[in-house]
N, C-alpha and C. Protein backbone atom coordinates (compact mmCIF):
# COMPACT_ATOMS: atom_id res chain seq x y z
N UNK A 1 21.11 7.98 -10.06
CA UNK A 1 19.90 7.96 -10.86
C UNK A 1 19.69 9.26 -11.62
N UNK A 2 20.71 10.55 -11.60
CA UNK A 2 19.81 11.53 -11.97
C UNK A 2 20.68 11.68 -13.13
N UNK A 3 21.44 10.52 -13.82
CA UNK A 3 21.82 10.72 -15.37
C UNK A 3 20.60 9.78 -16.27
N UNK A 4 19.66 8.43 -15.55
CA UNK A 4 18.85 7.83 -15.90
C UNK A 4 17.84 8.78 -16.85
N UNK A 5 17.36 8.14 -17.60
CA UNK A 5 16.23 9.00 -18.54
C UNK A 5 14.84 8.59 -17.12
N UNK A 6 13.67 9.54 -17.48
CA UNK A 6 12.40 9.50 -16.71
C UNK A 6 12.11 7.92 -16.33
N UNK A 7 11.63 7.44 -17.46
CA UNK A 7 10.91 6.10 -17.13
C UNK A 7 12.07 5.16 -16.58
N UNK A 8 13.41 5.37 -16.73
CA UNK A 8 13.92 4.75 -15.59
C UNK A 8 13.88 4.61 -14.38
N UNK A 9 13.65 6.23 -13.92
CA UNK A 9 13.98 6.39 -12.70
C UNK A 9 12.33 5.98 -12.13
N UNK A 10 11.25 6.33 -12.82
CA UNK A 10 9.71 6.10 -12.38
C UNK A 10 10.25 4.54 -12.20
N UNK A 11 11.15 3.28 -12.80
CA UNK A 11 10.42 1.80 -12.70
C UNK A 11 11.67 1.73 -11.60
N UNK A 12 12.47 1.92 -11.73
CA UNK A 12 13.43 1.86 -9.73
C UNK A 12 12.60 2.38 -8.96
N UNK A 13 12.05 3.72 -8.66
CA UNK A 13 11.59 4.70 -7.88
C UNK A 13 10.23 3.79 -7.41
N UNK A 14 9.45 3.38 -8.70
CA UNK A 14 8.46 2.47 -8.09
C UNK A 14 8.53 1.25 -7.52
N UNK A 15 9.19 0.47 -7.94
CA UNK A 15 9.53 -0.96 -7.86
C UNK A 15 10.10 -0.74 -5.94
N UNK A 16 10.97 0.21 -5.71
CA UNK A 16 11.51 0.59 -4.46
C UNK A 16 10.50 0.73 -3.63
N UNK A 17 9.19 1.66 -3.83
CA UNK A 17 7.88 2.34 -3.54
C UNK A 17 7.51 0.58 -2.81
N UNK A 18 7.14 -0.01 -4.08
CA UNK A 18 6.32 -1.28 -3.10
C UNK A 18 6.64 -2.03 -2.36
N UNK A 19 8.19 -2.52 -2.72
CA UNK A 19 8.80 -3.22 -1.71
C UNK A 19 9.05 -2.74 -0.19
N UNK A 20 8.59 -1.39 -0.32
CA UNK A 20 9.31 -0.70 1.31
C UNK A 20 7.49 -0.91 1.81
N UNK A 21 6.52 -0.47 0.99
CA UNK A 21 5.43 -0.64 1.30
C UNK A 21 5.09 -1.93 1.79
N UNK A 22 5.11 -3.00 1.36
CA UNK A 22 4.97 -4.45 1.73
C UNK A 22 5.84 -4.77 2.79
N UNK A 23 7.12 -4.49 2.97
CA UNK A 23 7.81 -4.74 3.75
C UNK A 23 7.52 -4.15 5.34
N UNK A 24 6.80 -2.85 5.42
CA UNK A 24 6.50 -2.22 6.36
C UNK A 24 4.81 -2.69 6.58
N UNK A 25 3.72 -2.28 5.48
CA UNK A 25 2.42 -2.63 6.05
C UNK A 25 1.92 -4.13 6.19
N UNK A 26 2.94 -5.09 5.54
CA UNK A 26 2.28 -6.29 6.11
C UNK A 26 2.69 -6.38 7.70
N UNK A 27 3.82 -6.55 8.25
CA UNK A 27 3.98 -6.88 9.44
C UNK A 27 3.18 -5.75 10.19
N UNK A 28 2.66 -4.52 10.05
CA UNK A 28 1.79 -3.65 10.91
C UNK A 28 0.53 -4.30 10.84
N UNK A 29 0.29 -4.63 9.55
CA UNK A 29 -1.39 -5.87 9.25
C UNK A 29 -1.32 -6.76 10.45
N UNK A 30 -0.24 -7.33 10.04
CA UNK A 30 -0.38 -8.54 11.34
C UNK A 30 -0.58 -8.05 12.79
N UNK A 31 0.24 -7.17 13.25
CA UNK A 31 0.31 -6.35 14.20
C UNK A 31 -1.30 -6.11 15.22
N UNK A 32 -1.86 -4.97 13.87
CA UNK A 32 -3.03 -4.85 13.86
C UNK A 32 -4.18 -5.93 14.41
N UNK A 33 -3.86 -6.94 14.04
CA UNK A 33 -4.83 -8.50 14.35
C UNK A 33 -4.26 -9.33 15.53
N UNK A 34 -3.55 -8.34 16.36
CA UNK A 34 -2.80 -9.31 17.68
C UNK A 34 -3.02 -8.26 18.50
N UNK A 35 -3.21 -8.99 20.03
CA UNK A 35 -4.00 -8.63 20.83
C UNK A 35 -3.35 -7.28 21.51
N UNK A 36 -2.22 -6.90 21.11
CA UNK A 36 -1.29 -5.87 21.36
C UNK A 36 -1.40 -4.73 20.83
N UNK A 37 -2.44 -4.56 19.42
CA UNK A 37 -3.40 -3.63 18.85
C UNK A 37 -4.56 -3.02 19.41
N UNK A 38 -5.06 -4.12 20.59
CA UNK A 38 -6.32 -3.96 20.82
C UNK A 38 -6.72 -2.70 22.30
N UNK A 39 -6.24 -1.48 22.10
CA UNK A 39 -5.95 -0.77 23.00
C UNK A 39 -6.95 0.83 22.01
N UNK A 40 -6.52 1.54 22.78
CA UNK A 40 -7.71 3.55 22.16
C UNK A 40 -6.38 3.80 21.18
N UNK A 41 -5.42 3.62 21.30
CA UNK A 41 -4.32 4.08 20.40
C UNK A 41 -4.88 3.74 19.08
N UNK A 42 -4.68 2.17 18.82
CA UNK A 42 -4.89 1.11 17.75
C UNK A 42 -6.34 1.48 17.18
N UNK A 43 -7.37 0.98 17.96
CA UNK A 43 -8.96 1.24 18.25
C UNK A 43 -9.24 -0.15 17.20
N UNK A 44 -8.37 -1.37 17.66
CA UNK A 44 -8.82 -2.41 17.21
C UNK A 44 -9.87 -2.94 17.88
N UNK A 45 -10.25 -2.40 19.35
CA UNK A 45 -11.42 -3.13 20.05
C UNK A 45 -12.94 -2.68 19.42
N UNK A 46 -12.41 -1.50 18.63
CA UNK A 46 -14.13 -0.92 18.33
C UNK A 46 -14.67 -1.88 17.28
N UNK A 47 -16.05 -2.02 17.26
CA UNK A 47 -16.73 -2.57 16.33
C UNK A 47 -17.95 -1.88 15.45
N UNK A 48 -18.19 -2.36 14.67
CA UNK A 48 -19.67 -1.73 13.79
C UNK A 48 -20.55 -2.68 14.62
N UNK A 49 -21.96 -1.85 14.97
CA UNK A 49 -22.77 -2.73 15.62
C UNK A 49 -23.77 -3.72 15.14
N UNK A 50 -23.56 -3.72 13.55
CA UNK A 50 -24.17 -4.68 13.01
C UNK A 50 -23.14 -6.03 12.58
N UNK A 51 -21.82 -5.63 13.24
CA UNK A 51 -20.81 -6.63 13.13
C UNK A 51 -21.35 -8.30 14.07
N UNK A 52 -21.56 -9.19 13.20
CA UNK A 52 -21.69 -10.25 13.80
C UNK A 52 -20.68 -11.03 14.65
N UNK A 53 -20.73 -11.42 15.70
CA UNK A 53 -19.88 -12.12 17.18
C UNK A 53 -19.22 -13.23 16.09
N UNK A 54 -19.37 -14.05 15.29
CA UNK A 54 -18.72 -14.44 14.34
C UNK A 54 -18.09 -14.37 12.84
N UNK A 55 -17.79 -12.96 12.88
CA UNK A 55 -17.01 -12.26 11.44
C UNK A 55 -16.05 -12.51 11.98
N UNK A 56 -15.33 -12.18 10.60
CA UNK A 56 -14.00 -11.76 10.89
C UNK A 56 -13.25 -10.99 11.63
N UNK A 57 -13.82 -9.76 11.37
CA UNK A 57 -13.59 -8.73 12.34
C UNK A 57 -13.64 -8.34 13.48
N UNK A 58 -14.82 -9.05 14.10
CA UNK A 58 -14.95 -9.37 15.69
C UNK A 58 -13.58 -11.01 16.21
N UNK A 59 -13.61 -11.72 15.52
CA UNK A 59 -12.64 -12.96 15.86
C UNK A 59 -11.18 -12.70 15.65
N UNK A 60 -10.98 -11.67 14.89
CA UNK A 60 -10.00 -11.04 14.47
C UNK A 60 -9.09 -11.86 13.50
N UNK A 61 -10.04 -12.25 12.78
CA UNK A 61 -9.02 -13.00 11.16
C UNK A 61 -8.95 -12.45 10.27
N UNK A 62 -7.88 -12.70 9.37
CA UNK A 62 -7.60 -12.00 7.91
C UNK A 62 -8.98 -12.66 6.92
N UNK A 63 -9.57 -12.33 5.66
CA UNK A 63 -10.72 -12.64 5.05
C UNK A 63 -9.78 -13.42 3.87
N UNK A 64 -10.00 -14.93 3.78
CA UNK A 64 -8.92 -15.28 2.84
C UNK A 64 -10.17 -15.53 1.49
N UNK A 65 -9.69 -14.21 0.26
CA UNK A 65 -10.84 -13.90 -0.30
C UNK A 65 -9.44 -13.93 -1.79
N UNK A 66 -8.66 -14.18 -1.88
CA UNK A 66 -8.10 -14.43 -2.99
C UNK A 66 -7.15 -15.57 -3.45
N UNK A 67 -6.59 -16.14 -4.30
CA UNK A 67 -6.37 -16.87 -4.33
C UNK A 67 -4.27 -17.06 -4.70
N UNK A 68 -3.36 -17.34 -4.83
CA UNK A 68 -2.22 -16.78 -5.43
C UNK A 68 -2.00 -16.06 -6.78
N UNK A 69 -2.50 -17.25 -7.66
CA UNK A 69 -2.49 -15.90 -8.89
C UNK A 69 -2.78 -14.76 -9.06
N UNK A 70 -4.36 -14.50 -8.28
CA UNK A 70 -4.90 -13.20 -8.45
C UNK A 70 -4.19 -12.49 -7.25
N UNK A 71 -3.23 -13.03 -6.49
CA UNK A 71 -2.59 -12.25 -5.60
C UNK A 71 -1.24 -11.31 -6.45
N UNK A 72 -1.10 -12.25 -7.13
CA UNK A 72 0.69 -11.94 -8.47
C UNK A 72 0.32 -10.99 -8.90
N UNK A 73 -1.00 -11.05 -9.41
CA UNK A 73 -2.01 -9.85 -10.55
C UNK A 73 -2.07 -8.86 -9.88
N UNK A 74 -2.67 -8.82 -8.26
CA UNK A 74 -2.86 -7.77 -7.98
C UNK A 74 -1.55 -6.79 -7.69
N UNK A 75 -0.46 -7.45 -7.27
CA UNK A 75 0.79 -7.01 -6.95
C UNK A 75 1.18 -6.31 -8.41
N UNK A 76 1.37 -7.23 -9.56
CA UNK A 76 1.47 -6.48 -11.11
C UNK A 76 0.71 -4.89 -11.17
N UNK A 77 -0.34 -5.36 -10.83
CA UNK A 77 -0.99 -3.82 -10.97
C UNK A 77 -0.42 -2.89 -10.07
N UNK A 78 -0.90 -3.77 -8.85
CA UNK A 78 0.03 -2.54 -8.26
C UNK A 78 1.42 -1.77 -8.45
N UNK A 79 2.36 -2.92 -8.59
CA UNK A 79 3.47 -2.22 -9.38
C UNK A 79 3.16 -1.10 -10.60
N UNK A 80 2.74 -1.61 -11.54
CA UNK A 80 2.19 -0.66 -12.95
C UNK A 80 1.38 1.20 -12.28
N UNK A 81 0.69 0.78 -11.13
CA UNK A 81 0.56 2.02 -10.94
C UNK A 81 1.40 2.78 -10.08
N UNK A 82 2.08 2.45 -9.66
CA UNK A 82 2.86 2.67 -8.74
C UNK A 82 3.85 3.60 -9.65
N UNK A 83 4.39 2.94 -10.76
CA UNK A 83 5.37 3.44 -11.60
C UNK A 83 4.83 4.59 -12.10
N UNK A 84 3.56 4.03 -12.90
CA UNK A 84 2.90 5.50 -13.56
C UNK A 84 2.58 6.38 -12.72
N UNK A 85 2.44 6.39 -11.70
CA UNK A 85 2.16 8.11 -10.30
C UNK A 85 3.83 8.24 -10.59
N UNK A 86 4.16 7.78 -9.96
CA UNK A 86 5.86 8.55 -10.02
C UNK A 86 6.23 9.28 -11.42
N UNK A 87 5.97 8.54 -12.39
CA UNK A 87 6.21 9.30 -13.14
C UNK A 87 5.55 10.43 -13.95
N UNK A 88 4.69 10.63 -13.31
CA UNK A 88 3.40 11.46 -13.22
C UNK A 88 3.83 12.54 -12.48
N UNK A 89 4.38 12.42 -11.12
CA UNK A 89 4.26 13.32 -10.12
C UNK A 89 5.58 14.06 -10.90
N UNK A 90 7.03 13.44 -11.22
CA UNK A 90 8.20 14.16 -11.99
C UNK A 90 7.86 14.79 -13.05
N UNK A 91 7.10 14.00 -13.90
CA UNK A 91 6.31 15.24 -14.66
C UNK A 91 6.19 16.32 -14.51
N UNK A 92 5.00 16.22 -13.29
CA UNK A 92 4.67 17.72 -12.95
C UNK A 92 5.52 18.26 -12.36
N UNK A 93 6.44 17.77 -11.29
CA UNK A 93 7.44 18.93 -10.66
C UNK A 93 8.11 19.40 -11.81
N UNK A 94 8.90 18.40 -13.38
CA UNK A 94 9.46 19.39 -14.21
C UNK A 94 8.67 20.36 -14.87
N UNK A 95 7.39 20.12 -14.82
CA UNK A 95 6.47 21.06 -15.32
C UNK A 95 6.67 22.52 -14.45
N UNK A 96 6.40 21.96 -13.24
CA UNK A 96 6.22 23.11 -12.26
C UNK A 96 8.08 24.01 -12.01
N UNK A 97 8.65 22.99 -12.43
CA UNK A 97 10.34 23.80 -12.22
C UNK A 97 10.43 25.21 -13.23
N UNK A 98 9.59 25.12 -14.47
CA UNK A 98 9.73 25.74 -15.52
C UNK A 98 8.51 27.05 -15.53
N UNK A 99 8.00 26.74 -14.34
CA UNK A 99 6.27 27.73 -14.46
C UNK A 99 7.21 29.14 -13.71
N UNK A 100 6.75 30.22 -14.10
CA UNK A 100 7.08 31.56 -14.30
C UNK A 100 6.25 32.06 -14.13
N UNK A 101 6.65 33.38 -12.92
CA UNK A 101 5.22 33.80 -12.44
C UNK A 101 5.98 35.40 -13.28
């Protein structure tokens, strides 16, 4: 990658970024919501005390609050920013490679 021009390496570098992300925090999500979480480590047993005995959060379910498309969308975005920090952050380190004290 380090003959690639910038915005190459930002849309691998990102695209890599989410897939390791998804790949690792969904199965900890799930994790999280099984009874093997529910220990002082995790601190899945704590609650807010205005949490109702039938939320989510006390029954321990996911909130199914979107739908697939707007799931694609949100993933798009996420990708899109994902790319633009990376290539944001190389920015600044070449910025910062060149700063002279």
């Amino acid at each position: 990658m380090a003959g690639w021009r910038k915005w190459q390496q930002a849309v691998a570098a990102g695209a890599l970024f989410l897939v390791v992300l998804i790949a690792v925090q969904w199965p900890f999500a799930d994790f999280l919501q099984s009874p093997a979480a529910r220990n002082a480590l995790f601190g899945s047993t704590y609650l807010d005390y205005n949490q109702s005995p039938q939320g989510y959060a006390a029954t321990y379910r996911f909130v199914p609050f979107e739908t697939t498309s707007e799931f694609r969308n949100g993933m798009a975005i996420a990708l899109g920013c994902s790319i633009v920090s990376i290539w944001l952050g190389m920015s600044a380190g070449d910025w910062l490679k060149r700063v002279r004290r």
